[in-house]
Protein backbone atom coordinates (compact mmCIF):
# COMPACT_ATOMS: atom_id res chain seq x y z
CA UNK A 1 0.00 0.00 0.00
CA UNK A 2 1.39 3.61 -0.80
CA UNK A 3 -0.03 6.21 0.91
CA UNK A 4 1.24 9.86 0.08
CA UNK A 5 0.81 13.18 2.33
CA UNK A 6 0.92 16.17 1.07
CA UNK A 7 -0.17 19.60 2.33
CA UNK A 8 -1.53 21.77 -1.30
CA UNK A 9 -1.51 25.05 -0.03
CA UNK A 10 -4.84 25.16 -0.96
CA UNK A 11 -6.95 24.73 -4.80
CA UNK A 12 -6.38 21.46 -4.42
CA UNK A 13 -8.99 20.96 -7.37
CA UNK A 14 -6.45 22.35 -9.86
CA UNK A 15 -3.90 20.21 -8.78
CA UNK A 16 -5.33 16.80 -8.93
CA UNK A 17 -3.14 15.95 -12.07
CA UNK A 18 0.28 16.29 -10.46
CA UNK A 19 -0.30 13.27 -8.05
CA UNK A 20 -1.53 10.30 -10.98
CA UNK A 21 2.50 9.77 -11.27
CA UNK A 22 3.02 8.96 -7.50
CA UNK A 23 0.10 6.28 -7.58
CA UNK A 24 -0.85 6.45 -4.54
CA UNK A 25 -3.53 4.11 -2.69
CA UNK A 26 -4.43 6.51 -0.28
CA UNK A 27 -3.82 10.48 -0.22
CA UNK A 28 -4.01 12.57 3.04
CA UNK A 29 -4.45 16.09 2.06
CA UNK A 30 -4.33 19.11 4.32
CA UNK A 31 -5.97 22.64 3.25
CA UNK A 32 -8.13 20.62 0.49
CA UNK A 33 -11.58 21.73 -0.24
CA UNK A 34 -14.91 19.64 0.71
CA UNK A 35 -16.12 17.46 -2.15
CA UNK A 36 -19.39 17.88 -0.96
CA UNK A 37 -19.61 21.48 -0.94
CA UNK A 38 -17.27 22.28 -4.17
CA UNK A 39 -18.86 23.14 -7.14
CA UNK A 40 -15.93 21.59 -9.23
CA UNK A 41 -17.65 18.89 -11.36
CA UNK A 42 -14.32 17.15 -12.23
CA UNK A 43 -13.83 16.95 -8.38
CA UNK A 44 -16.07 15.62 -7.04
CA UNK A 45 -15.88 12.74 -9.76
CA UNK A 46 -12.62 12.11 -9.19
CA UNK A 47 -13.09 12.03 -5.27
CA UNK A 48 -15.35 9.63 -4.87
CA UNK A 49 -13.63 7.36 -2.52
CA UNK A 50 -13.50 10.36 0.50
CA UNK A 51 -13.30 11.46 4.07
CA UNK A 52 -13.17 15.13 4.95
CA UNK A 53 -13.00 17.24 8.23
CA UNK A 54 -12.56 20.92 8.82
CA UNK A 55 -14.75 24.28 9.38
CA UNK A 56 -13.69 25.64 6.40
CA UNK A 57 -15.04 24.78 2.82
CA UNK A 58 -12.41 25.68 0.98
CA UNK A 59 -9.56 24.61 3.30
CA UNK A 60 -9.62 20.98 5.26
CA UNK A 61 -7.99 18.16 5.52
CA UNK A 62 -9.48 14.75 3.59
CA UNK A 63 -8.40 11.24 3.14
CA UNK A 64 -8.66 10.13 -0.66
CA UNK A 65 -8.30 6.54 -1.63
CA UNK A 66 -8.64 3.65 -4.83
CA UNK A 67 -12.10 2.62 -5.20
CA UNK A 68 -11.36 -0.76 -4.06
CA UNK A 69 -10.05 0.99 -0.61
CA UNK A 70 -12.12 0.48 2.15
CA UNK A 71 -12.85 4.07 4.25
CA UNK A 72 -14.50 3.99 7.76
CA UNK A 73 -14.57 6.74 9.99
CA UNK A 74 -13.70 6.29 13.49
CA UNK A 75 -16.51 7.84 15.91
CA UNK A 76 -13.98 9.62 18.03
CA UNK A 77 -14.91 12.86 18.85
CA UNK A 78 -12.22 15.63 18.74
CA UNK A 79 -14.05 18.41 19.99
CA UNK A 80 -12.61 21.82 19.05
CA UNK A 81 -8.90 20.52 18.24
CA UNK A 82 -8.02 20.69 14.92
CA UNK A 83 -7.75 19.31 12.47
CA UNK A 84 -7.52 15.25 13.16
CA UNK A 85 -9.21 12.46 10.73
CA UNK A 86 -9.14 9.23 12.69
CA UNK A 87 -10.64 6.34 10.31
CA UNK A 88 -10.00 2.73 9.37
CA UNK A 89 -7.76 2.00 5.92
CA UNK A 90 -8.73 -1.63 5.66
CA UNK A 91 -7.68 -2.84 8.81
CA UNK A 92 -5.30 0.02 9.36
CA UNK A 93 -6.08 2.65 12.00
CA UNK A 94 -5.09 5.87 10.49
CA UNK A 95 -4.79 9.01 11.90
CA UNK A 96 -4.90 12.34 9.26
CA UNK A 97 -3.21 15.23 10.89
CA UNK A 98 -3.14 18.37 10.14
CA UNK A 99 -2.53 20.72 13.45
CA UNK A 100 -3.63 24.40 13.97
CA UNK A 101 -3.20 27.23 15.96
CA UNK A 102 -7.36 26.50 16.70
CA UNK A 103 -7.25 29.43 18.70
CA UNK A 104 -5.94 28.23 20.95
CA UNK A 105 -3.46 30.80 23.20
CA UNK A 106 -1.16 27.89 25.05
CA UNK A 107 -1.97 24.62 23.25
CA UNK A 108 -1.50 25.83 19.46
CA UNK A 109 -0.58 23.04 16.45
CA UNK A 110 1.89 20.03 18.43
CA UNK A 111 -0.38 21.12 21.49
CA UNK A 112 -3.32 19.88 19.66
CA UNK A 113 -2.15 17.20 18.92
CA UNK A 114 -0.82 16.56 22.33
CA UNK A 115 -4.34 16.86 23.55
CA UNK A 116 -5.73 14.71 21.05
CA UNK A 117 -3.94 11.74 22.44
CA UNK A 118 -4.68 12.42 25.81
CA UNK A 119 -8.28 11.96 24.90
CA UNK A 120 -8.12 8.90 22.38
CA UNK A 121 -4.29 7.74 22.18
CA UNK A 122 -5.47 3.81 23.49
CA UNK A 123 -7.28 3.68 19.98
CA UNK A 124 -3.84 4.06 18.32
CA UNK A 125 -1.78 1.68 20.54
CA UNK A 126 -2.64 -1.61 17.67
CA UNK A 127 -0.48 -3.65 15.49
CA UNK A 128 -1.64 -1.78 12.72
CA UNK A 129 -1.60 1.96 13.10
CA UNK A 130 0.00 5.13 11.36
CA UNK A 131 -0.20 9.28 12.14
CA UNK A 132 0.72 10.78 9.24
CA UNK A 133 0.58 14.51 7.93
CA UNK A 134 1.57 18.26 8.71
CA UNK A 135 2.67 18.32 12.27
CA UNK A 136 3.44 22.10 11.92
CA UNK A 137 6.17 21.27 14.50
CA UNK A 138 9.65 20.49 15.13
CA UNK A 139 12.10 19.68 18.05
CA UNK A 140 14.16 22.49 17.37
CA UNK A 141 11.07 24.47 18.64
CA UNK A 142 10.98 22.84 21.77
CA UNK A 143 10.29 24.93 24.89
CA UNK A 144 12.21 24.22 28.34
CA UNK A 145 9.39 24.77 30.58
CA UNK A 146 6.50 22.81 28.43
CA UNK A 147 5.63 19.51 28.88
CA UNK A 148 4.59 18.66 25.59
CA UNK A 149 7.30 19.97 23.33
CA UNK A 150 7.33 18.12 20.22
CA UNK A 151 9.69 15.86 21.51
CA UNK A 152 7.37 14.52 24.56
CA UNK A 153 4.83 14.21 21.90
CA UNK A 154 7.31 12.15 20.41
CA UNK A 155 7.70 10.21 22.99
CA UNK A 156 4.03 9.49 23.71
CA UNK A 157 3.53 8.11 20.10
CA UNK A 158 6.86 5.81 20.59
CA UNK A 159 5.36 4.10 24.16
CA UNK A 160 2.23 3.64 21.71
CA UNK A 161 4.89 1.59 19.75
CA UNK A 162 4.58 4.31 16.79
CA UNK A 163 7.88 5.59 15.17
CA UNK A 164 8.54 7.95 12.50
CA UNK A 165 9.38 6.19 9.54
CA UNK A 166 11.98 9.13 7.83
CA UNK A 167 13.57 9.11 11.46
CA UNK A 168 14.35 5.26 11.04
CA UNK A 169 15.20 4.75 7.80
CA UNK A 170 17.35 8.47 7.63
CA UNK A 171 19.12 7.74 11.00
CA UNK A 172 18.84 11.34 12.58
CA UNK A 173 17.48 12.62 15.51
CA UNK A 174 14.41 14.90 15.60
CA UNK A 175 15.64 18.33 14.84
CA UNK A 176 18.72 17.31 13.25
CA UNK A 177 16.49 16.24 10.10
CA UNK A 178 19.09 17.15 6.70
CA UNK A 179 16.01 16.24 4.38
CA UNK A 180 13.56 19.50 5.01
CA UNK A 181 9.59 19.03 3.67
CA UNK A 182 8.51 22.46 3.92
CA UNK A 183 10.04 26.05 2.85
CA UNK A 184 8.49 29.03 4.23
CA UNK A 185 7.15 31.74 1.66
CA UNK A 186 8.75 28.63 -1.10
CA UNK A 187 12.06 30.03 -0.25
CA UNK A 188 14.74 27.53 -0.27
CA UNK A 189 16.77 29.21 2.12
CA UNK A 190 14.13 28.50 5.17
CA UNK A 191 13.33 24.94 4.86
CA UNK A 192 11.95 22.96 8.01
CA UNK A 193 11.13 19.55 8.23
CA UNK A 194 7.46 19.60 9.70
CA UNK A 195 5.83 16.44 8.16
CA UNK A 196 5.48 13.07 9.77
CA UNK A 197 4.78 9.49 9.17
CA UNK A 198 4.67 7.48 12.31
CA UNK A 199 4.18 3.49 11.70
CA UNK A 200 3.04 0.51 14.20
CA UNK A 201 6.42 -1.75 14.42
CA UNK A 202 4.75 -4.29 11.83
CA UNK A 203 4.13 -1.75 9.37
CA UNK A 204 7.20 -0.45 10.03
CA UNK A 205 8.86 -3.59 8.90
CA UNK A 206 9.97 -3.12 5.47
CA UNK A 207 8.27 0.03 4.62
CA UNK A 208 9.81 2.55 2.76
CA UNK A 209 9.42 6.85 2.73
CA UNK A 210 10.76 9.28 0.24
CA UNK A 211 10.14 12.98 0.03
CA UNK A 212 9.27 14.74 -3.46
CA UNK A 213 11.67 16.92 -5.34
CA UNK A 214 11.99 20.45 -4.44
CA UNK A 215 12.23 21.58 -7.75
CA UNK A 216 9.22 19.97 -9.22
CA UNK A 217 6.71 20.43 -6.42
CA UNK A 218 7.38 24.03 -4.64
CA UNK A 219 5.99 25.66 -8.02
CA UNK A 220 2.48 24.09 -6.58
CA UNK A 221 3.13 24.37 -2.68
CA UNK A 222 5.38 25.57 0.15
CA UNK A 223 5.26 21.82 0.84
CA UNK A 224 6.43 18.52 -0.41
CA UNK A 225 4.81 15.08 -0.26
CA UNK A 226 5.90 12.06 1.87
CA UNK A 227 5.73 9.25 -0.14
CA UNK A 228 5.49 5.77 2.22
CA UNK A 229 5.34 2.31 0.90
CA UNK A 230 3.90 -0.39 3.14
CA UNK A 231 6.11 -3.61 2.10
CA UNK A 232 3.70 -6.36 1.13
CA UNK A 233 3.87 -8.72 3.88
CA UNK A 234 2.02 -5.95 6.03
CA UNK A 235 -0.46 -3.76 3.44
CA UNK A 236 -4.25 -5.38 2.56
């Protein structure tokens, strides 16, 4: 299974094309429009296999898959964090992330996400899980007197058994990252490595994660995709 995130810096619509060549079985999408409420024809054709969360119309987060994918949300109520799409991928508990300020003035984007898994982390601690998307966070931004830097957050997902896949396979520490996934204003000069795909031990197993090309995909967004491959001994 191949499952790509990829925050579009919005008009995702127009952009649709530039992810047939990464084939992916599922997309996670952050600041994507609703399907539901778009008046794109071609879009909503083309997402017919869809989740979708967010207070905005225009700019959400959704979970896109293969026809033959199977999509079930989780009932797991996430009150006014944002934004968080827990669902089932076949038999793989997925969380979609894609963390906010949510106006919020002490618990703003890793802080959300901290809270989120103080209110539902036991659904993530299975054989089969992944958190994947736009974190928004780093460990190089980690404050001395907070107790859920990115790094404790990091922590918590690890005693869930979930690791970050780039972390693994890369062999850095978090905040030493030499592969960035986002440039601020698309400069090249300011990149930050602020996406994340953490994996259950058995998917972990043979999976694989690359990170799209600078130069092809910062003409479309101030991010790039992570590209994970689920070896085949673990995927559906």
């Amino acid at each position: 299974m191949r499952i790509v995130s990829w925050n579009c810096n919005g008009a995702f619509r127009k952009k649709l094309h530039l992810l047939e060549e990464l084939n992916a079985d599922v997309l996670v999408i952050q600041e994507c429009e609703d399907p539901f409420q778009c008046r794109d024809a071609h879009y909503k054709q083309w997402a017919t296999n869809h989740l979708w969360a967010g207070d905005n119309k225009n700019k959400g987060l959704g979970v896109f898959a293969k026809p033959d994918v199977r999509l079930e949300p989780l009932n797991l109520d996430s009150g006014r964090l944002q934004l968080f799409l827990p669902l089932m991928v076949d038999d793989i508990t997925l969380l979609a992330v894609w963390t906010k300020e949510a106006g919020s003035p002490t618990f703003k984007y890793i802080g959300q996400l901290h809270k989120w898994l103080e209110l539902h982390k036991a659904h993530l601690a299975t054989p089969k899980a992944v958190v994947i998307g736009d974190l928004n966070s780093n460990a190089c931004w980690d404050v001395w007197d907070r107790w859920w830097n990115h790094s404790d957050v990091v922590k918590e997902l690890e005693s869930l058994g979930l690791h970050s896949l780039y972390h693994s396979q890369a062999g850095e520490a978090q905040g030493a990252e030499t592969q960035p996934t986002f440039f601020l204003h698309r400069k090249l000069e300011k990149p930050y490595h602020i996406d994340y795909a953490f994996l259950s031990e058995m998917l972990k197993i043979g999976a694989r994660i690359s990170i799209g090309a600078a130069d092809h995909w910062l003409e479309h967004s101030d991010h790039l995709p992570l590209i994970v491959d689920i070896a085949p001994g673990t995927n559906r």
